[in-house]
C-alpha atoms as a PDB file:
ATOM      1  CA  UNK A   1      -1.193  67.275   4.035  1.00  0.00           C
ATOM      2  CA  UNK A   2       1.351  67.973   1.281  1.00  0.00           C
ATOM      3  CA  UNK A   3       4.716  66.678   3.442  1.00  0.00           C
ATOM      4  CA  UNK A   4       2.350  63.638   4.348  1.00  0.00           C
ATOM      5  CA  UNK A   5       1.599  62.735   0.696  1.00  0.00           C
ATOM      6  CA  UNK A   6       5.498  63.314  -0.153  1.00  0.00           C
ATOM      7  CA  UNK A   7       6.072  60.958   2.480  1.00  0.00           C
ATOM      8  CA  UNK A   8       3.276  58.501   1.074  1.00  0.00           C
ATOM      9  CA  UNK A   9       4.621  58.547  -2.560  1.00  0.00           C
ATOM     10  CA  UNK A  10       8.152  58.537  -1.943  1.00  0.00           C
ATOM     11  CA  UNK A  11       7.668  55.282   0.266  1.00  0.00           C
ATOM     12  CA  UNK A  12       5.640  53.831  -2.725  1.00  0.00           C
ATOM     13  CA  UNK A  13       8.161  54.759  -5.153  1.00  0.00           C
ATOM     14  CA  UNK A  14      10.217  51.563  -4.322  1.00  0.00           C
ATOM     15  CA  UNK A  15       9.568  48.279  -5.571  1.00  0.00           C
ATOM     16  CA  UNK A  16      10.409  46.679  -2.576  1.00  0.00           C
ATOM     17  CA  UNK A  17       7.824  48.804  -0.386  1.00  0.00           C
ATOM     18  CA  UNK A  18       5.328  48.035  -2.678  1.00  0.00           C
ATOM     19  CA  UNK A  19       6.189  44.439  -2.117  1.00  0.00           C
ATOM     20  CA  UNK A  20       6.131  44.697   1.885  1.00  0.00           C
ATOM     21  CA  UNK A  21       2.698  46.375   1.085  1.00  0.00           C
ATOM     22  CA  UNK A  22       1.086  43.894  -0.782  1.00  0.00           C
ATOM     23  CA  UNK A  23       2.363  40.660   1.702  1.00  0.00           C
ATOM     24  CA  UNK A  24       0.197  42.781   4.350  1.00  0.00           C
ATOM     25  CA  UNK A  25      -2.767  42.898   2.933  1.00  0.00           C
ATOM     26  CA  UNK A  26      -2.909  39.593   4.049  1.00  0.00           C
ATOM     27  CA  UNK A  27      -2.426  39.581   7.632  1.00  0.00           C
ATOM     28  CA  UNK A  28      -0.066  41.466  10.264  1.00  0.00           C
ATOM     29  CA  UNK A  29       3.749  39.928  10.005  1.00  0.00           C
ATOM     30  CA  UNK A  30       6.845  39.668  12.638  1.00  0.00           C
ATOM     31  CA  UNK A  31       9.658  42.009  10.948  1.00  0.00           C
ATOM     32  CA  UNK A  32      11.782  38.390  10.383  1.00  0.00           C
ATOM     33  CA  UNK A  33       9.059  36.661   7.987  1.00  0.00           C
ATOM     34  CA  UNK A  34       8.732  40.376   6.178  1.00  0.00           C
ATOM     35  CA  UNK A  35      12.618  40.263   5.710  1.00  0.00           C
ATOM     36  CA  UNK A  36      12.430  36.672   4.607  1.00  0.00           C
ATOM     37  CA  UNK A  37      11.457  36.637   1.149  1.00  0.00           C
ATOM     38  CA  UNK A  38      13.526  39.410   0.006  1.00  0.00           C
ATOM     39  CA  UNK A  39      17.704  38.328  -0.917  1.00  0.00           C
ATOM     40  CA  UNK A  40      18.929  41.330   1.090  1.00  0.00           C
ATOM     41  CA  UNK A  41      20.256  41.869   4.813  1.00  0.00           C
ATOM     42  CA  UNK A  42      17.439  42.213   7.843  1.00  0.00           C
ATOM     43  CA  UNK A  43      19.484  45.430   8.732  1.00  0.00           C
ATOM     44  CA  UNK A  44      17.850  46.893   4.944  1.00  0.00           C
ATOM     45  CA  UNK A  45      14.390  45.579   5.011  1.00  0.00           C
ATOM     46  CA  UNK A  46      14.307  47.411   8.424  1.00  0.00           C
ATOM     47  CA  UNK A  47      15.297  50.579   6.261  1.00  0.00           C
ATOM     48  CA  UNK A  48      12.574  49.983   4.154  1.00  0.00           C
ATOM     49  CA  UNK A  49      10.113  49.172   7.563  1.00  0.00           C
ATOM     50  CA  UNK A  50      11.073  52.917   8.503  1.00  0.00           C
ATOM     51  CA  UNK A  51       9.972  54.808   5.793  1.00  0.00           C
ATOM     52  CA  UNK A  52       6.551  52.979   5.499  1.00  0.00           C
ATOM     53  CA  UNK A  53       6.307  53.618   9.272  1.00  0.00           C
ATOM     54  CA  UNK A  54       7.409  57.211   8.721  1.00  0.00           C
ATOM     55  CA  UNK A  55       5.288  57.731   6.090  1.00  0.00           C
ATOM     56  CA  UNK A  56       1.961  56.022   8.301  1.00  0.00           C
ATOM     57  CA  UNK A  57       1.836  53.284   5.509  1.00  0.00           C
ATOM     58  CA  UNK A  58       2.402  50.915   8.042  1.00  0.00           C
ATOM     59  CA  UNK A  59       2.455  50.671  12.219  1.00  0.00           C
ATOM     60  CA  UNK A  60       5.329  48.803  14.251  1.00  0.00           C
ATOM     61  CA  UNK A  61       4.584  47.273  17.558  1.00  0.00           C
ATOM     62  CA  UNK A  62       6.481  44.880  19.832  1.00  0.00           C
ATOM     63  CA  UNK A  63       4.476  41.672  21.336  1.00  0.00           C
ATOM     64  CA  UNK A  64       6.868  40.608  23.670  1.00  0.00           C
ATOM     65  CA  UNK A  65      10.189  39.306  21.958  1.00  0.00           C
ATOM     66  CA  UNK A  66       8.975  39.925  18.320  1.00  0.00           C
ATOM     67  CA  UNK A  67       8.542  42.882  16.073  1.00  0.00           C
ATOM     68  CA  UNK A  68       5.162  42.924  14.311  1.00  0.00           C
ATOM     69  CA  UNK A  69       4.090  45.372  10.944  1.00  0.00           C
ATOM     70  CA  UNK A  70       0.716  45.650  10.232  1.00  0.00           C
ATOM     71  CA  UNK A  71      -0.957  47.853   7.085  1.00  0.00           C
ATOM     72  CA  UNK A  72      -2.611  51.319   8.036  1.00  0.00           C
ATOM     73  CA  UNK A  73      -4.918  52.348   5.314  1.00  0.00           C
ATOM     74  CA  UNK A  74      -5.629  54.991   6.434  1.00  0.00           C
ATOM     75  CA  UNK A  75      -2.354  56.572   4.819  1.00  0.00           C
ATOM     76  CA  UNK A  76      -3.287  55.019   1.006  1.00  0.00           C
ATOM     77  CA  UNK A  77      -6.823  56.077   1.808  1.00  0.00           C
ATOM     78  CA  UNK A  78      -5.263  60.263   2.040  1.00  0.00           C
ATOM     79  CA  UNK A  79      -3.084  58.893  -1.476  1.00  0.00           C
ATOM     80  CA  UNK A  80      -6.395  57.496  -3.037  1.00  0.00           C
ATOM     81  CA  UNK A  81      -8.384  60.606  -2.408  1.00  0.00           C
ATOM     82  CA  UNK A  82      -5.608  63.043  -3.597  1.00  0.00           C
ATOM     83  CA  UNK A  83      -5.417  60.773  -6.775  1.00  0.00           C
ATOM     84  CA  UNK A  84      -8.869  60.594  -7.275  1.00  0.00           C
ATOM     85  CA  UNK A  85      -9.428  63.686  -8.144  1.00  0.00           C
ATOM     86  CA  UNK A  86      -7.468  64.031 -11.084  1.00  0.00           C
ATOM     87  CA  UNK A  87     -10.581  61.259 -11.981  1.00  0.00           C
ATOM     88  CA  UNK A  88     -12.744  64.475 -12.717  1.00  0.00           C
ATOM     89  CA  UNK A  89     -11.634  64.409 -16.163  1.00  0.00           C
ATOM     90  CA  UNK A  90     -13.911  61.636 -17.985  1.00  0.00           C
ATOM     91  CA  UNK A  91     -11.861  59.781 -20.483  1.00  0.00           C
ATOM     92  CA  UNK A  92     -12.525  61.021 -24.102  1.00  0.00           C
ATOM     93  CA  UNK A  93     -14.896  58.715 -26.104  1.00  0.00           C
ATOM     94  CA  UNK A  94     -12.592  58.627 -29.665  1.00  0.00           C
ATOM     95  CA  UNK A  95     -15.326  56.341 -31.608  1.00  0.00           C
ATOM     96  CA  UNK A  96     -17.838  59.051 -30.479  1.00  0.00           C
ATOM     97  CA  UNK A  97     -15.536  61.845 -31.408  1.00  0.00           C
ATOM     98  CA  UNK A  98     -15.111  59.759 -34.945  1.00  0.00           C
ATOM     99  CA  UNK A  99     -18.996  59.831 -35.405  1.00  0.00           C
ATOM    100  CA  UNK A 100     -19.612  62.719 -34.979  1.00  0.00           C
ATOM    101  CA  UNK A 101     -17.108  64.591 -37.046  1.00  0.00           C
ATOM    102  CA  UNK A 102     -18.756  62.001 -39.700  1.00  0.00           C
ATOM    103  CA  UNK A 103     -21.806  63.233 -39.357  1.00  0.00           C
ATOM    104  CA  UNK A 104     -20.806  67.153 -39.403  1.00  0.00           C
ATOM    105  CA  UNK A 105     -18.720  66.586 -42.339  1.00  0.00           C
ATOM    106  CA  UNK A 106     -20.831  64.938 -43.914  1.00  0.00           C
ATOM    107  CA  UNK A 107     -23.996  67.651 -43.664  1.00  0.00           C
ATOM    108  CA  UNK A 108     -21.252  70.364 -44.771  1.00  0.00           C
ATOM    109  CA  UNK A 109     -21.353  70.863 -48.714  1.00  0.00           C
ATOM    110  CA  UNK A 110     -18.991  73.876 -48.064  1.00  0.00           C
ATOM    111  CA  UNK A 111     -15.083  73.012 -48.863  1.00  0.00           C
ATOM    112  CA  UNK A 112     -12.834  73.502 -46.176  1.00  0.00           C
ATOM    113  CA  UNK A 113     -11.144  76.811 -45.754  1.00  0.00           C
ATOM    114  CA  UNK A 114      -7.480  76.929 -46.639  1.00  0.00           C
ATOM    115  CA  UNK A 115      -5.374  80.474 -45.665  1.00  0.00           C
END
């Protein structure tokens, strides 16, 4: 699981894959109208198709002639999970932490202690 989520993050770690990422959401692509928005060589954004296919991001299949890329989400879904629970950790309320320091204070007549 750990080589798969290197895998996963390294492929997200470039702008570009996150690009190719996001145009799938939409709808499976031929490798050409992937390649086609990006001002770089076919040769590179099939680089780029690699390591999201490597890393299960995304699946390659041929329909006759043409190349196709469609999303697997599974992949993010393994990413998501690992993520998520880091989520554990609720995020600190600082106005409630403000309050109630307020209120301690406040009920404490005794000075604070200095060393």
């Amino acid at each position: 699981m750990t080589h798969d989520l290197d895998l996963i993050f390294a492929a997200l770690g470039d702008p570009t894959r996150r690009a190719i990422l996001s145009m799938l959401l939409e709808d499976d692509m031929a490798v050409t109208d992937v390649a086609d928005p990006f001002e770089m060589s076919l040769a590179a954004v099939s680089k780029h198709l690699t390591i999201l296919t490597r890393a299960g991001l995304i699946a390659q299949e041929k329909r006759g002639r043409v190349k196709w890329c469609k999303l697997e989400p599974d992949a993010m879904r393994a990413a998501s999970v690992w993520m998520q629970s880091f989520g554990q950790f609720d995020e600190i309320d600082l106005d409630g932490l403000e309050r109630f320091l307020e209120r301690e204070l406040s009920d404490t007549d005794e000075p604070l202690a200095t060393s």
